[in-house]
Protein backbone atom coordinates (compact mmCIF):
# COMPACT_ATOMS: atom_id res chain seq x y z
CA UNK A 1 -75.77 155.63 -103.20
CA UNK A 2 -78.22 156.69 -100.76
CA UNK A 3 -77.62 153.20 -98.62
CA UNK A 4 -74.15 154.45 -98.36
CA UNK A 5 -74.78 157.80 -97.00
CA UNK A 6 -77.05 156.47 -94.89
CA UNK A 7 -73.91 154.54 -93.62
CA UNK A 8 -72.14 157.30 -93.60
CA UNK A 9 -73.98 159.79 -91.59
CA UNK A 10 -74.92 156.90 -88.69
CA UNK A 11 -72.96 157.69 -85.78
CA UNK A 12 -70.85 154.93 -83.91
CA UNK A 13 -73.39 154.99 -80.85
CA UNK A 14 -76.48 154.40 -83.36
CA UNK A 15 -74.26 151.81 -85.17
CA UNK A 16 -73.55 149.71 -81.50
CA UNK A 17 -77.11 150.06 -81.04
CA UNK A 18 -78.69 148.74 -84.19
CA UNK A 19 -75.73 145.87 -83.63
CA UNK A 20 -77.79 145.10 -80.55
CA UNK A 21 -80.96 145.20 -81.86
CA UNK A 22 -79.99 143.03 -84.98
CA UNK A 23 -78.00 140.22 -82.26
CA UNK A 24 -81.13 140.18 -80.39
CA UNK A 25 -83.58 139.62 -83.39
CA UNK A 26 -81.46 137.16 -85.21
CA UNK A 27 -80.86 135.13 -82.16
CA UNK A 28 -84.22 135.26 -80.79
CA UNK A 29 -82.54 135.26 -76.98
CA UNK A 30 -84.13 137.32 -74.39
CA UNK A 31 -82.53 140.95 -73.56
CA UNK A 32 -80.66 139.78 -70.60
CA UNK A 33 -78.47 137.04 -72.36
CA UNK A 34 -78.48 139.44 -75.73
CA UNK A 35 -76.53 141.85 -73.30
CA UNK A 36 -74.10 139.21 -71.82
CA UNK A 37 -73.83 137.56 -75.43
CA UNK A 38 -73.08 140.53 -76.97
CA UNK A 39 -70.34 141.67 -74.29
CA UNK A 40 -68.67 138.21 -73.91
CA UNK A 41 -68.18 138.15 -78.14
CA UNK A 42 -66.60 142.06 -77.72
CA UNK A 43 -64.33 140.80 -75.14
CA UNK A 44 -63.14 137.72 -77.04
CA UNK A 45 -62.71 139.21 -80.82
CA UNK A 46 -61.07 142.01 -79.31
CA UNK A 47 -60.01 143.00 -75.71
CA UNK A 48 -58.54 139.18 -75.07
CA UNK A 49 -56.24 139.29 -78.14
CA UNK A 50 -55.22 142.64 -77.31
CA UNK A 51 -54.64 141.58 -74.29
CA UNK A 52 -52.44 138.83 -75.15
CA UNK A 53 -50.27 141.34 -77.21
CA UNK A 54 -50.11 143.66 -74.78
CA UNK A 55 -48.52 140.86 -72.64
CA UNK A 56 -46.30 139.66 -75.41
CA UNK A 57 -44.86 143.11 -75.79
CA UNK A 58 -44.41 143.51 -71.48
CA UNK A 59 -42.66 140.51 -71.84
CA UNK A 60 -40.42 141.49 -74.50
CA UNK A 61 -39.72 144.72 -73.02
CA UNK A 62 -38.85 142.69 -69.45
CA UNK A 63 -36.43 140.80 -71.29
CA UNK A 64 -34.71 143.13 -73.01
CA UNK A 65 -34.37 145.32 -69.54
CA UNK A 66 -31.76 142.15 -68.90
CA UNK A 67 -30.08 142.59 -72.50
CA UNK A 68 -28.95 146.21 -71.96
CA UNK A 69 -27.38 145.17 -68.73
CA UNK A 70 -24.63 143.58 -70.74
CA UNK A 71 -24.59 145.98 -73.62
CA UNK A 72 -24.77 148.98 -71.38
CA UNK A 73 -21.53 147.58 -69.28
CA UNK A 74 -19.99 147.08 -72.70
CA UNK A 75 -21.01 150.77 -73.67
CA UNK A 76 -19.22 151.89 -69.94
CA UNK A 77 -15.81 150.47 -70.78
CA UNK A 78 -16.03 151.29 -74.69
CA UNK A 79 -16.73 155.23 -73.96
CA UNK A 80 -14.08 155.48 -71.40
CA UNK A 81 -11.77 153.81 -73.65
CA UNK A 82 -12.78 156.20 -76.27
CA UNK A 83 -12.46 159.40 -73.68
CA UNK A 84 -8.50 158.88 -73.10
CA UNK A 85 -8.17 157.80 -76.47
CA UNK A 86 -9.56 161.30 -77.91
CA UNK A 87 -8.98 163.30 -75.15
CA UNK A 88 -13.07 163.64 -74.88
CA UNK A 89 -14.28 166.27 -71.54
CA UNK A 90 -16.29 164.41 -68.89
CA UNK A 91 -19.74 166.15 -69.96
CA UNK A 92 -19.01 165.40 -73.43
CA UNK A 93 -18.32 161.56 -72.35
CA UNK A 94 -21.50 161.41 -70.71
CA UNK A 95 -22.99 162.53 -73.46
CA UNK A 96 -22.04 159.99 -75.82
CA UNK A 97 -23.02 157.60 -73.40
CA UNK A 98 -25.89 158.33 -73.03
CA UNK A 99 -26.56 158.81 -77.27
CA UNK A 100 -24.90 155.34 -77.47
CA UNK A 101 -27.37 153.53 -74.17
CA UNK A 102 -30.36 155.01 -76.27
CA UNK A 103 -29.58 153.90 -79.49
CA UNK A 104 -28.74 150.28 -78.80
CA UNK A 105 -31.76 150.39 -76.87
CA UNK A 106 -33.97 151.68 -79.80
CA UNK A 107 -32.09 148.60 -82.23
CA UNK A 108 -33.27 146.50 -79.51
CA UNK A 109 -36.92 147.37 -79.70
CA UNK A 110 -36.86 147.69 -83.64
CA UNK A 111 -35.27 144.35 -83.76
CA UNK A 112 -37.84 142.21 -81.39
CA UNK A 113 -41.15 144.60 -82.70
CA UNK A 114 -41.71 145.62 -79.34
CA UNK A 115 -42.55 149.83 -78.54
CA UNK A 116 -43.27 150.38 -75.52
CA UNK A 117 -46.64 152.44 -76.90
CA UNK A 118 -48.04 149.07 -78.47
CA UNK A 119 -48.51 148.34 -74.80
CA UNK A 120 -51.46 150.87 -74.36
CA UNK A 121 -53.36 149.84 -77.52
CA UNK A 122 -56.11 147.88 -75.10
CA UNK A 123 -56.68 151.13 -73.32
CA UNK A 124 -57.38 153.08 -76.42
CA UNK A 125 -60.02 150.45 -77.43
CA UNK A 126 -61.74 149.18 -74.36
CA UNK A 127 -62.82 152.75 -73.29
CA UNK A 128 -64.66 153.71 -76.76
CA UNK A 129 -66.44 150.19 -76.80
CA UNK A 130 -67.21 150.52 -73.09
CA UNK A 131 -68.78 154.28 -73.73
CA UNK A 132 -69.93 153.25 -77.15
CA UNK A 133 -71.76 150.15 -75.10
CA UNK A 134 -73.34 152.16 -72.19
CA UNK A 135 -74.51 154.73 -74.21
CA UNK A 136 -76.05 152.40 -76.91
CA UNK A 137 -78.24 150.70 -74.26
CA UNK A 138 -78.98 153.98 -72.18
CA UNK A 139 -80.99 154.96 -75.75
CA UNK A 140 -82.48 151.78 -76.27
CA UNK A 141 -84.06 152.67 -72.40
CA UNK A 142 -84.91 155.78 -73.00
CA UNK A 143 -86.10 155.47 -76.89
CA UNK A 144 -83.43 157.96 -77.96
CA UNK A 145 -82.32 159.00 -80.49
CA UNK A 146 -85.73 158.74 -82.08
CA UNK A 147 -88.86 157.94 -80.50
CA UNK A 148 -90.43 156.17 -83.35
CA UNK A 149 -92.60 152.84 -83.25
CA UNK A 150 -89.19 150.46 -83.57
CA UNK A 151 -87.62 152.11 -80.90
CA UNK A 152 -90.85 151.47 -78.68
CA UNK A 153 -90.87 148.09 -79.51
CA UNK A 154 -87.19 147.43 -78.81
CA UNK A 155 -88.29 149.57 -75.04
CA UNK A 156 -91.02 147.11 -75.03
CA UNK A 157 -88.94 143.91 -75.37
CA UNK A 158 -86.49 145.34 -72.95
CA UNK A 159 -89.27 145.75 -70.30
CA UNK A 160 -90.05 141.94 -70.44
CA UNK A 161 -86.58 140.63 -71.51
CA UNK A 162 -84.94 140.15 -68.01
CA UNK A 163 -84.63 137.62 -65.06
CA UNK A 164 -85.07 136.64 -61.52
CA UNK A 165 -85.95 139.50 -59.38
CA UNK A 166 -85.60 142.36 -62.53
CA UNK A 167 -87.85 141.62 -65.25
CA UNK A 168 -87.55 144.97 -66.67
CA UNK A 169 -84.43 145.82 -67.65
CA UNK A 170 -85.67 149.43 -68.64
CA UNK A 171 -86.05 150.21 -64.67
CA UNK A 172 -83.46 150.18 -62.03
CA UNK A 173 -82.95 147.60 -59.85
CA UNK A 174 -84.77 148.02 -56.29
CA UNK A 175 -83.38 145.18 -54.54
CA UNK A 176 -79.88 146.72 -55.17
CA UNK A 177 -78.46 143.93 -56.13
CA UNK A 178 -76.69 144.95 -59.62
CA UNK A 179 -75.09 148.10 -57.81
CA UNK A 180 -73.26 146.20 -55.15
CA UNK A 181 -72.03 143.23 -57.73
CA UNK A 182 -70.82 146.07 -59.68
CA UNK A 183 -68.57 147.71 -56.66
CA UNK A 184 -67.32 144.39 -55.54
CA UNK A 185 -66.30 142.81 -58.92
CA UNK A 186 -64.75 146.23 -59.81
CA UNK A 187 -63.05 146.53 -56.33
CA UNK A 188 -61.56 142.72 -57.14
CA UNK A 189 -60.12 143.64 -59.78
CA UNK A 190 -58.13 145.80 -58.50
CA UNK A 191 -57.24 144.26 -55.42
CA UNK A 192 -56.12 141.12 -57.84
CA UNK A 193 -54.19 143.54 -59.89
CA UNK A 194 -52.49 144.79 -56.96
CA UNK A 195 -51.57 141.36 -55.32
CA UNK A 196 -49.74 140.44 -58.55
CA UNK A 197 -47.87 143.29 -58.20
CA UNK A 198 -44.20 141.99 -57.21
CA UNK A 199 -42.59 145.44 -56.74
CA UNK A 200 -43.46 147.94 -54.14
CA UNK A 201 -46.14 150.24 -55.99
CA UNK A 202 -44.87 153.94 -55.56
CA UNK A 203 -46.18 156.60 -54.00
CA UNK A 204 -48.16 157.85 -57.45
CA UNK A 205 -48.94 154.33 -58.04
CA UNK A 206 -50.87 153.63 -54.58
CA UNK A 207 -52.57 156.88 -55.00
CA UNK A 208 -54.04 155.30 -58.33
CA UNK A 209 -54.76 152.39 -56.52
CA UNK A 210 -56.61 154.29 -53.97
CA UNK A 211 -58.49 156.21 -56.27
CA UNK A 212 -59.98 153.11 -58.41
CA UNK A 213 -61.13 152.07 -55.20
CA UNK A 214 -63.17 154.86 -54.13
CA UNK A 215 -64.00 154.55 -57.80
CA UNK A 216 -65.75 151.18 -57.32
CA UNK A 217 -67.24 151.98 -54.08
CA UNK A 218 -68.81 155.21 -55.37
CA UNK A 219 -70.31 153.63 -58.00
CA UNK A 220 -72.68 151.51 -55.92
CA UNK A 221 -74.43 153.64 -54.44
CA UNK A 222 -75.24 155.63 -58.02
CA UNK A 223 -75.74 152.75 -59.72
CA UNK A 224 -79.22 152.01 -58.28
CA UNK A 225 -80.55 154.78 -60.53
CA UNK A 226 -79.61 153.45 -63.99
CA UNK A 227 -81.46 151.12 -65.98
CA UNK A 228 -80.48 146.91 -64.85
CA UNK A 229 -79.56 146.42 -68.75
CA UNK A 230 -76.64 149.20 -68.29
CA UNK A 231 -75.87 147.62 -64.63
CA UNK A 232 -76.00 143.59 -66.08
CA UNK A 233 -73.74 145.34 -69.09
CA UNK A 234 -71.00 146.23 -66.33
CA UNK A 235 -70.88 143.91 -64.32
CA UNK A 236 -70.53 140.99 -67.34
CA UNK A 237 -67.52 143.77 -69.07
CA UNK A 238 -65.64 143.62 -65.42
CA UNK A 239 -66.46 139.72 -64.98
CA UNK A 240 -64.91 138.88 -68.15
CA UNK A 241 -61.81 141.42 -66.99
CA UNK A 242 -61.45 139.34 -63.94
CA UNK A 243 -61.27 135.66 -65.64
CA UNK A 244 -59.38 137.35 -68.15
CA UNK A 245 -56.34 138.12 -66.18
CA UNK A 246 -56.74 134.97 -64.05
CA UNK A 247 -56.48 133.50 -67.40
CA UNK A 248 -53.15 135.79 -68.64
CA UNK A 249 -51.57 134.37 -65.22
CA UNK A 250 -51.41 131.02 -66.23
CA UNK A 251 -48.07 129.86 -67.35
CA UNK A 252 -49.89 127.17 -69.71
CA UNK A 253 -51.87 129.74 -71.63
CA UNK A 254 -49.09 131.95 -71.95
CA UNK A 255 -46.89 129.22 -73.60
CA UNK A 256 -50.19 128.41 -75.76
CA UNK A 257 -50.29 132.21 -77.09
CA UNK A 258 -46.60 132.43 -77.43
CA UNK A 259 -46.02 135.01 -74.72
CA UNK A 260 -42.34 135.01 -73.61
CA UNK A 261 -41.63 133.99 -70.38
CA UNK A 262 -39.98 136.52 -67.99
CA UNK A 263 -38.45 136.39 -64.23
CA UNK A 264 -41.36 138.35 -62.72
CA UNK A 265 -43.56 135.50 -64.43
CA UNK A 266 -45.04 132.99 -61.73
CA UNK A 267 -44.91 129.19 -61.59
CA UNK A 268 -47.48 129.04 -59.77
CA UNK A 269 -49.77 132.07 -59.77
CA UNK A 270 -52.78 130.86 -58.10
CA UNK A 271 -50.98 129.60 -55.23
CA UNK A 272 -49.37 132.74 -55.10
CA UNK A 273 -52.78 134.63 -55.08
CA UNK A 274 -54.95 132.08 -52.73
CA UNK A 275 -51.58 132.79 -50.29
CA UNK A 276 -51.87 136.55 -50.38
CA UNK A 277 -55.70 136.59 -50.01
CA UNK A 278 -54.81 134.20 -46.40
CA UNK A 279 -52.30 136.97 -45.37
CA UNK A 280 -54.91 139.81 -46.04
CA UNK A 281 -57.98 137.70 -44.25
CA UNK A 282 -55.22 137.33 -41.16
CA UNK A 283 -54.50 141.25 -41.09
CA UNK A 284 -57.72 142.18 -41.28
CA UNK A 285 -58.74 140.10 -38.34
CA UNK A 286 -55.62 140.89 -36.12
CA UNK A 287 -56.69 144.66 -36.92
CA UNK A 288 -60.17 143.89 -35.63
């Protein structure tokens, strides 16, 4: 009884925490590959197959956009017949129309298992475990959210458990290294995002676009002043974002994971991407 309320009353940052702690004890690995081991297995129990759902419901949703162009031209000629044949107004035409267009269109969804709000499920997931994350190893730093003897050894461990040129993972990174791997890796994934991007982005879209970007590139510059184990955390989470929609691109693995194919899908999507990178590299220097 008292095990359980101890459950109970641990909150979900002291939980991801003691999850570290326990990975890195029971595999005996050093701090820096503890961090990258524990992000990779997060990303591949849960933000890849979500992932692949998300794409499976796109896809569905793509291909039914083609199925109501046939049932909403059948809908056009049924609900004018129906007008003369009642003697229906043209407001009250439209109307019924427009009940009919959104009906077939929910049967459609309800039939293939597809809402549109299944879509978004990755979103609502990846940004608690990315908080949940940060904040986990900020207190492992910093000792929080007691300062007891096992939280100075884990701060201990951390001090001695990194790599190459930072050896502390506690303390920043003073070769600035971290920072700018974060700003570029974050700034590539957009850039890929937008290159796959077949239709011209609107004018609320680009102004999205824009603002991840300043995003990344204002993030370099603060990064320098927190701890390398919260930088290395980052910069593995966006890595694994990166192959991870190189890998969703791949008409192979799509098959594999039973994603439906659609028209907007690509044959051959690196080929498409390697060509769009060359046209960018050719503006840029015709701009210089």
């Amino acid at each position: 009884m008292i095990l359980l309320h101890e459950i109970l009353v641990i909150t979900p940052v002291e939980f991801t925490q003691d999850s570290l702690v326990w990975l890195h004890t029971y595999t005996g690995l050093p701090w820096w590959a503890t961090i990258i081991l524990a992000t990779s297995l997060l990303r591949l129990s849960i933000s890849l197959p979500l992932s692949i759902y998300q794409q499976n419901i796109t896809a569905k949703l793509e291909n039914l956009q083609h199925e109501m162009v046939g049932i909403t031209t059948n809908l056009k000629r049924k609900t004018k017949e129906d007008m003369f044949r009642h003697e229906w107004s043209e407001e009250y035409t439209r109307r019924m129309y427009n009940r009919s267009v959104r009906k077939a269109w929910k049967d459609l969804i309800v039939r293939d298992n597809c809402h549109p709000v299944k879509s978004i499920l990755l979103l609502y997931l990846e940004v608690p475990i990315l908080v949940l994350s940060t904040f986990a190893l900020r207190n492992l730093c910093y000792m929080f959210p007691k300062s007891n003897i096992y939280a100075y050894e884990n701060y201990l461990e951390l001090t001695t458990g990194g790599f190459g040129w930072i050896l502390n993972l506690a303390d920043i990174d003073h070769f600035f290294i971290l920072p700018v791997l974060i700003g570029l890796i974050n700034l590539a994934n957009i850039e890929v995002t937008i290159m796959f991007r077949l239709k011209e982005p609107t004018r609320l879209q680009k102004g999205f676009f824009t603002f991840f970007r300043l995003v990344a590139l204002i993030i370099i510059p603060l990064a320098p002043y927190i701890p390398s184990s919260l930088s290395l955390y980052w910069i593995t989470n966006s890595a694994f974002s990166l192959c991870q929609k190189f890998l969703l691109m791949s008409p192979k693995f799509r098959r594999l994971t039973r994603i439906p194919e659609t028209d907007s899908e690509l044959s051959h999507p690196y080929s498409y991407l390697y060509e769009k990178i060359k046209n960018r590299a050719q503006l840029m220097r015709r701009l210089k």
